[in-house]
Protein backbone atom coordinates (compact mmCIF):
# COMPACT_ATOMS: atom_id res chain seq x y z
CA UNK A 1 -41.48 -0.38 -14.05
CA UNK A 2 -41.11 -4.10 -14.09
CA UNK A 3 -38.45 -3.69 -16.57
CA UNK A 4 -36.92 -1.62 -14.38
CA UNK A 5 -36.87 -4.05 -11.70
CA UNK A 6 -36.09 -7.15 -13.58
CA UNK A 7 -32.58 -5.21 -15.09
CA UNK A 8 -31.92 -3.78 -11.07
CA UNK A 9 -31.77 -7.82 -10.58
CA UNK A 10 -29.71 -8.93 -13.27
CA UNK A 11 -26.92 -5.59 -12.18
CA UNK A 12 -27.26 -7.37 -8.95
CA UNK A 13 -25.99 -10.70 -9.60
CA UNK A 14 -23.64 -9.72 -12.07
CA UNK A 15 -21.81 -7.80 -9.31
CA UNK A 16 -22.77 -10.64 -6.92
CA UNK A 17 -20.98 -13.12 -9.34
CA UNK A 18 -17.89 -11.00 -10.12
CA UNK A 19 -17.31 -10.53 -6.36
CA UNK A 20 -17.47 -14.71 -5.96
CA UNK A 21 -15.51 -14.62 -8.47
CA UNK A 22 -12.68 -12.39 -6.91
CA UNK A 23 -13.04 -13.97 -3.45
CA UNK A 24 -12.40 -17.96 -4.59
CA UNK A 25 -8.46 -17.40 -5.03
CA UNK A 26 -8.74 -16.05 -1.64
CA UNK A 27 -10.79 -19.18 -0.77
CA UNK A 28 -8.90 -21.13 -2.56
CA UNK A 29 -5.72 -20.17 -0.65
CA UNK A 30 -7.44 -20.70 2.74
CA UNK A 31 -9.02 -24.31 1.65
CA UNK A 32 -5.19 -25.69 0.46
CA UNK A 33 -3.29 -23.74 3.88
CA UNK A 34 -5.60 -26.15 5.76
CA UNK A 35 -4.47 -29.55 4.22
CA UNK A 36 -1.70 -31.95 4.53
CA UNK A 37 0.80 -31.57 1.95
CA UNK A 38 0.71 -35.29 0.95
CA UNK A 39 -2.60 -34.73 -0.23
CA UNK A 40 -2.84 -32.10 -1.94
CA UNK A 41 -2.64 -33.60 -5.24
CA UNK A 42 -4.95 -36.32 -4.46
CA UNK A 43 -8.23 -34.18 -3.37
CA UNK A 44 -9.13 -30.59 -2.93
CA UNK A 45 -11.72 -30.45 -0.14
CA UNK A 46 -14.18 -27.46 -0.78
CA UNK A 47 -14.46 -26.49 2.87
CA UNK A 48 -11.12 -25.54 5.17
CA UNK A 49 -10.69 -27.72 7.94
CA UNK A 50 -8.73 -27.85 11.57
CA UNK A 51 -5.65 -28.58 9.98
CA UNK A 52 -5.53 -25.01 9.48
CA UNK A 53 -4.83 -24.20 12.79
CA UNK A 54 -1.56 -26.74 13.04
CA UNK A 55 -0.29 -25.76 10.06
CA UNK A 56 -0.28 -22.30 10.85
CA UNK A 57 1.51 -23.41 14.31
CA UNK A 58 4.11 -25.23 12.73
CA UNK A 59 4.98 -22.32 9.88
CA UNK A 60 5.37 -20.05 12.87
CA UNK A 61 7.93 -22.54 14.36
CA UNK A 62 9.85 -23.73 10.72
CA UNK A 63 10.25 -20.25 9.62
CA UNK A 64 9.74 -17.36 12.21
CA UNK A 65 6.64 -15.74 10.52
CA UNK A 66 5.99 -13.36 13.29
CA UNK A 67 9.23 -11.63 13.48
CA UNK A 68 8.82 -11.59 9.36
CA UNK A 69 5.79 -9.70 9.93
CA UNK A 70 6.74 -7.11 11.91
CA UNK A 71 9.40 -6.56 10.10
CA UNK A 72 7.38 -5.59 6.90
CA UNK A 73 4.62 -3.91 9.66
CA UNK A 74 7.84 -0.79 10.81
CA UNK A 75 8.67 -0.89 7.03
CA UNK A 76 5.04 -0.68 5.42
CA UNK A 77 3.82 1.68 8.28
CA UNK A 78 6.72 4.06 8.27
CA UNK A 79 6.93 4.16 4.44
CA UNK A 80 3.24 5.14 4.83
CA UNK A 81 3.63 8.15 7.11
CA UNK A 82 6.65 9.25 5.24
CA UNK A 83 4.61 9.52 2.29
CA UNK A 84 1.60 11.09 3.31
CA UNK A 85 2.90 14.12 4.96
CA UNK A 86 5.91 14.56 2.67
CA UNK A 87 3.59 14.37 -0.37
CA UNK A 88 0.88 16.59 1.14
CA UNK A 89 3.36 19.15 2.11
CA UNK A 90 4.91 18.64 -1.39
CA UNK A 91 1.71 18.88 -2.96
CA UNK A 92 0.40 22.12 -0.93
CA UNK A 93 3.12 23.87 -2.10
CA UNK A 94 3.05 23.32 -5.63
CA UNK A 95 -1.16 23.80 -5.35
CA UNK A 96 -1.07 26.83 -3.75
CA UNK A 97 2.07 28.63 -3.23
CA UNK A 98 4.05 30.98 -5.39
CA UNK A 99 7.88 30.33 -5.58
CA UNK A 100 10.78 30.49 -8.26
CA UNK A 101 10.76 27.68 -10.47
CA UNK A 102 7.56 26.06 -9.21
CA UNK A 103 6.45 24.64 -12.62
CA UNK A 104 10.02 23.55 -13.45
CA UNK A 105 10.37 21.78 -10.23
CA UNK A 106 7.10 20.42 -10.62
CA UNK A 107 7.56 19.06 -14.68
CA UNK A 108 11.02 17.45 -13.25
CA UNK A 109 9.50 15.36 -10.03
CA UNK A 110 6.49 14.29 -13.01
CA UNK A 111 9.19 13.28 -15.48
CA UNK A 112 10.59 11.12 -12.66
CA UNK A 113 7.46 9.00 -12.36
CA UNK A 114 8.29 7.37 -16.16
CA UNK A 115 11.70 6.61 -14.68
CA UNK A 116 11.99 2.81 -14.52
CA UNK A 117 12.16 1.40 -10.07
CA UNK A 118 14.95 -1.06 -11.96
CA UNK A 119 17.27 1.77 -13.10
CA UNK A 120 16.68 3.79 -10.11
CA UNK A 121 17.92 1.18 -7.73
CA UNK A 122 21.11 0.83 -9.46
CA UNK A 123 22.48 4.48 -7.92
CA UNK A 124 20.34 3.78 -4.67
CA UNK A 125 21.71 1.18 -3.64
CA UNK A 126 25.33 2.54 -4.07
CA UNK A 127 24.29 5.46 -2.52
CA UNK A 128 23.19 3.36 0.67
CA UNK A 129 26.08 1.25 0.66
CA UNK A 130 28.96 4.36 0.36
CA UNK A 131 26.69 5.61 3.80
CA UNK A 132 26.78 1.83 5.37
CA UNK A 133 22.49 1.71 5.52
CA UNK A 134 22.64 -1.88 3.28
CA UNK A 135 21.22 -4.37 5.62
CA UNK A 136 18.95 -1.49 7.14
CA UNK A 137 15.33 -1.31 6.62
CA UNK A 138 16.55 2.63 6.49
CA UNK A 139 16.64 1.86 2.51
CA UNK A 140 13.23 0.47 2.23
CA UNK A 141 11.52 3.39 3.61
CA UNK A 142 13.86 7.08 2.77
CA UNK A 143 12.03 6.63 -0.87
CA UNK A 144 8.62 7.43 0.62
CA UNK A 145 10.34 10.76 1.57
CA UNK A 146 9.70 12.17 -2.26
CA UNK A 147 7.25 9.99 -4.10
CA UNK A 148 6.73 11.49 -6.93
CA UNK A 149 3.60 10.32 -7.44
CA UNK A 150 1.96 11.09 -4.46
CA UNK A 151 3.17 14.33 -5.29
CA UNK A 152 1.56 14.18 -8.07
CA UNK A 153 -1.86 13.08 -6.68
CA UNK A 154 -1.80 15.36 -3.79
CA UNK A 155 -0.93 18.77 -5.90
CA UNK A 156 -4.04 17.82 -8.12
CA UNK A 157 -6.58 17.42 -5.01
CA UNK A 158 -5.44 20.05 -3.10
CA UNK A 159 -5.38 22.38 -6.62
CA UNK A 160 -9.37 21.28 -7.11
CA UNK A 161 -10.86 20.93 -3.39
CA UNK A 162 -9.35 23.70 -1.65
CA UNK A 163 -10.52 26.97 -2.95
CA UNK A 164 -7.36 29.65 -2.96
CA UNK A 165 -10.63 31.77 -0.87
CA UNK A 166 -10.38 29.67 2.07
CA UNK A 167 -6.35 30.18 1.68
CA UNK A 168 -6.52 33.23 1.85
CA UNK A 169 -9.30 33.90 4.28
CA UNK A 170 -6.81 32.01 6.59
CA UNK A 171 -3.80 34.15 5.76
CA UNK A 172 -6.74 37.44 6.78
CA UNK A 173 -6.96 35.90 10.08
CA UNK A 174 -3.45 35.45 10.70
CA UNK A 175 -2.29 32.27 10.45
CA UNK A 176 0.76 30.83 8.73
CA UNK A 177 1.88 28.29 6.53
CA UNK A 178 1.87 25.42 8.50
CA UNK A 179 -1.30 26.24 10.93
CA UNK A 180 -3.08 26.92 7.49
CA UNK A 181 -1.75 23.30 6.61
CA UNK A 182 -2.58 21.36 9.37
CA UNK A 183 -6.03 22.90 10.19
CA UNK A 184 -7.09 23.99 6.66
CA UNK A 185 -6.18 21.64 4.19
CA UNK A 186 -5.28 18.04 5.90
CA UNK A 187 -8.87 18.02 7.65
CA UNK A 188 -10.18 18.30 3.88
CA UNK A 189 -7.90 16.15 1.95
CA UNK A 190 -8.56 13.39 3.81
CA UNK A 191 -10.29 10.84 1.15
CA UNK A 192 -7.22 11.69 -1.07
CA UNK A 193 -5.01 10.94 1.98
CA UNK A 194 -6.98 7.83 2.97
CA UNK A 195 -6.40 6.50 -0.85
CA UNK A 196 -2.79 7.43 -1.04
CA UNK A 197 -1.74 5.26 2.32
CA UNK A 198 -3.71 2.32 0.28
CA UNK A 199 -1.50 2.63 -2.37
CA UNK A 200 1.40 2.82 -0.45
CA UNK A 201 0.98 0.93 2.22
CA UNK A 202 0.06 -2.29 -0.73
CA UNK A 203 3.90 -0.79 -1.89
CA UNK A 204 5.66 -1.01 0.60
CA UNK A 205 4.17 -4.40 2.15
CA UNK A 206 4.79 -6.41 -0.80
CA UNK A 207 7.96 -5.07 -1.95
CA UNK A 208 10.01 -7.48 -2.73
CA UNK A 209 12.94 -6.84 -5.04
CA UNK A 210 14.06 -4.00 -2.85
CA UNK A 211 14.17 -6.22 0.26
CA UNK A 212 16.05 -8.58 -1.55
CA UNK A 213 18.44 -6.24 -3.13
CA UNK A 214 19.04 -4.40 0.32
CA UNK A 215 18.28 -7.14 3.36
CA UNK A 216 21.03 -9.64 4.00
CA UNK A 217 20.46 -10.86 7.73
CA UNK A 218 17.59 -13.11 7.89
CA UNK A 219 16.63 -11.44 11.25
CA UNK A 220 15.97 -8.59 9.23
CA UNK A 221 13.55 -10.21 6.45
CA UNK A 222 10.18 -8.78 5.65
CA UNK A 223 7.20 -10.71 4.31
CA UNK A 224 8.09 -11.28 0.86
CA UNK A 225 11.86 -12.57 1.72
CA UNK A 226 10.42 -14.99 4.10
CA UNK A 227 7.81 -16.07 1.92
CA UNK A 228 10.63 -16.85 -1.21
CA UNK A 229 12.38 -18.87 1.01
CA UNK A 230 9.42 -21.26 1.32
CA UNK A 231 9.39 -21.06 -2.34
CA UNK A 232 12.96 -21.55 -3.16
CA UNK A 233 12.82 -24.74 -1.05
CA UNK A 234 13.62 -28.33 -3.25
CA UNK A 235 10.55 -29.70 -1.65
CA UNK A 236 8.01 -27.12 -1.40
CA UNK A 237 5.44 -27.23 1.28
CA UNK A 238 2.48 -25.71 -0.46
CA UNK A 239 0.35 -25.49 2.44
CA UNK A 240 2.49 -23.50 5.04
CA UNK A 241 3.33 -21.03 1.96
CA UNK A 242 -0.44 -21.00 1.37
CA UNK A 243 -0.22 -19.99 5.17
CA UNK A 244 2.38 -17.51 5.04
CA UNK A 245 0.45 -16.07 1.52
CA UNK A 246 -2.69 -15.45 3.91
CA UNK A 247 -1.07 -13.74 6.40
CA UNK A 248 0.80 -11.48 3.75
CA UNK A 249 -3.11 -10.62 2.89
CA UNK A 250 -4.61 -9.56 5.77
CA UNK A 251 -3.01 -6.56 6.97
CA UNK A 252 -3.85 -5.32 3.20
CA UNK A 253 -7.45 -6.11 3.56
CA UNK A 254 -7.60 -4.69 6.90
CA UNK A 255 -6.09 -1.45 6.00
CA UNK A 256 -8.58 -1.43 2.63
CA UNK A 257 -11.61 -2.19 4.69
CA UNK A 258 -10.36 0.64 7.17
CA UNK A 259 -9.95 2.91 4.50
CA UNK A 260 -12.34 2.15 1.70
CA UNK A 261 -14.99 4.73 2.40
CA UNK A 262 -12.68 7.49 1.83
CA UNK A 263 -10.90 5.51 -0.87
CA UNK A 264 -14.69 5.91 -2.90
CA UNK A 265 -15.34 9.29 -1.49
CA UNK A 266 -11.97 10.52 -2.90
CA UNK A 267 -12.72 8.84 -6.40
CA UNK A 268 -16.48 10.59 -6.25
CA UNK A 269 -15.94 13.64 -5.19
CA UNK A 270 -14.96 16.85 -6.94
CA UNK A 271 -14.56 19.79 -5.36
CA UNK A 272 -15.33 21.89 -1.84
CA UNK A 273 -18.58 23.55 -2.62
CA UNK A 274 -20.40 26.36 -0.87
């Protein structure tokens, strides 16, 4: 028993310690956006100070953070919806429909998961420009519409937690397709739903090479753009791009914390039972 005890400890502080260990970057980033950038290299203070607070004002003043933001918010957000009921419908119908070609249709959107993003954009984005959406966010969130791997995800949850019974039971009583979708199988794919806008929506907000590739207007930056610029700068001002880095991390902790119950629920559970 006090074995038993004694090894519940050590478990403990090994997670406590790998979790201090995950949040100090974090800590880090916070303790060096609150400095003066002429000291930086002379001291690192443990604890983040005022400063904070005036460097954050003058970042929103230098380099129009806000408008940055919401920029990658309508891109992150949309890409997000797009996804999840694109690949849930997807993934419905290859889980429990019948159709010609299902499985070929179905091997063909897997193959294109092991397709590299690199070599895909290089059609894309000549595809956008022959229908005049380059310097659109339009670009940026039309490849949520088939996401092959939410697809993926979705046709393998639905296929396990929704018993063809309750499918059919529904069909009994009369209802279609889409009722059956909306009332039957969203309400219990939710985890899996929950864990598939995490993915995307950590995508989407820190995509970067497909901003730069398709965004030309400043006006029209997202996050990441914005943030390169500090970088790209001959004199770079580490703690206003440790500013702009920590508000780039919020809105994905926020939607994490938001989410992560489901996010564990969908990696523990198995199937509907009864």
């Amino acid at each position: 028993m006090r074995a038993r005890i004694w090894l519940n400890v050590l478990v403990n502080l090994l997670f406590v310690l790998l979790a201090t260990l995950c949040l100090l970057p974090f800590w880090f980033m916070i303790t060096v956006a609150s400095m003066d950038s002429g000291s930086l290299f002379s001291s690192l203070p443990l604890l983040p100070n005022l400063k904070l607070f005036s460097n954050f004002e003058q970042l929103m003043k230098t380099f129009n953070i806000l408008r940055s933001f919401m920029n990658s918010m309508i891109v992150a957000m949309s890409s997000t919806a797009m996804n999840l009921f694109f690949a849930t419908l997807s993934g419905y119908a290859f889980a429990k429909l019948q159709f010609r070609f299902k499985e070929g249709l179905f091997a063909f959107v897997f193959i294109t998961m092991f397709i590299p993003g690199q070599l895909q954009w290089i059609g894309f984005v000549q595809q956008m420009k022959q229908v005049n959406l380059l310097d659109t966010w339009w670009p940026l969130i039309l490849p949520s519409l088939g996401s092959a791997f939410g697809i993926f995800v979705m046709r393998g949850y639905i296929g396990e937690a929704i018993p063809d019974s309750l499918i059919e039971s529904a069909k009994l009583d009369g209802s279609n397709e889409m009722r059956t979708f909306f009332s039957i199988v969203v309400p219990l794919v939710v985890p899996m739903l929950a864990s598939l806008a995490i993915l995307t929506f950590m995508g989407a907000w820190n995509n970067f090479s497909g901003a730069l590739v398709i965004l030309y207007s400043s006006k029209k930056f997202t996050l990441p753009l914005t943030l390169a610029t500090i970088r790209n700068l001959q004199n770079i001002d580490y703690p206003l791009l440790c500013c702009g880095l920590l508000v780039s991390t919020l809105p994905i902790m926020a939607v994490f914390l938001a989410a992560s119950n489901y996010f564990i629920e969908a990696l523990t559970s198995g199937a509907v039972k009864g």
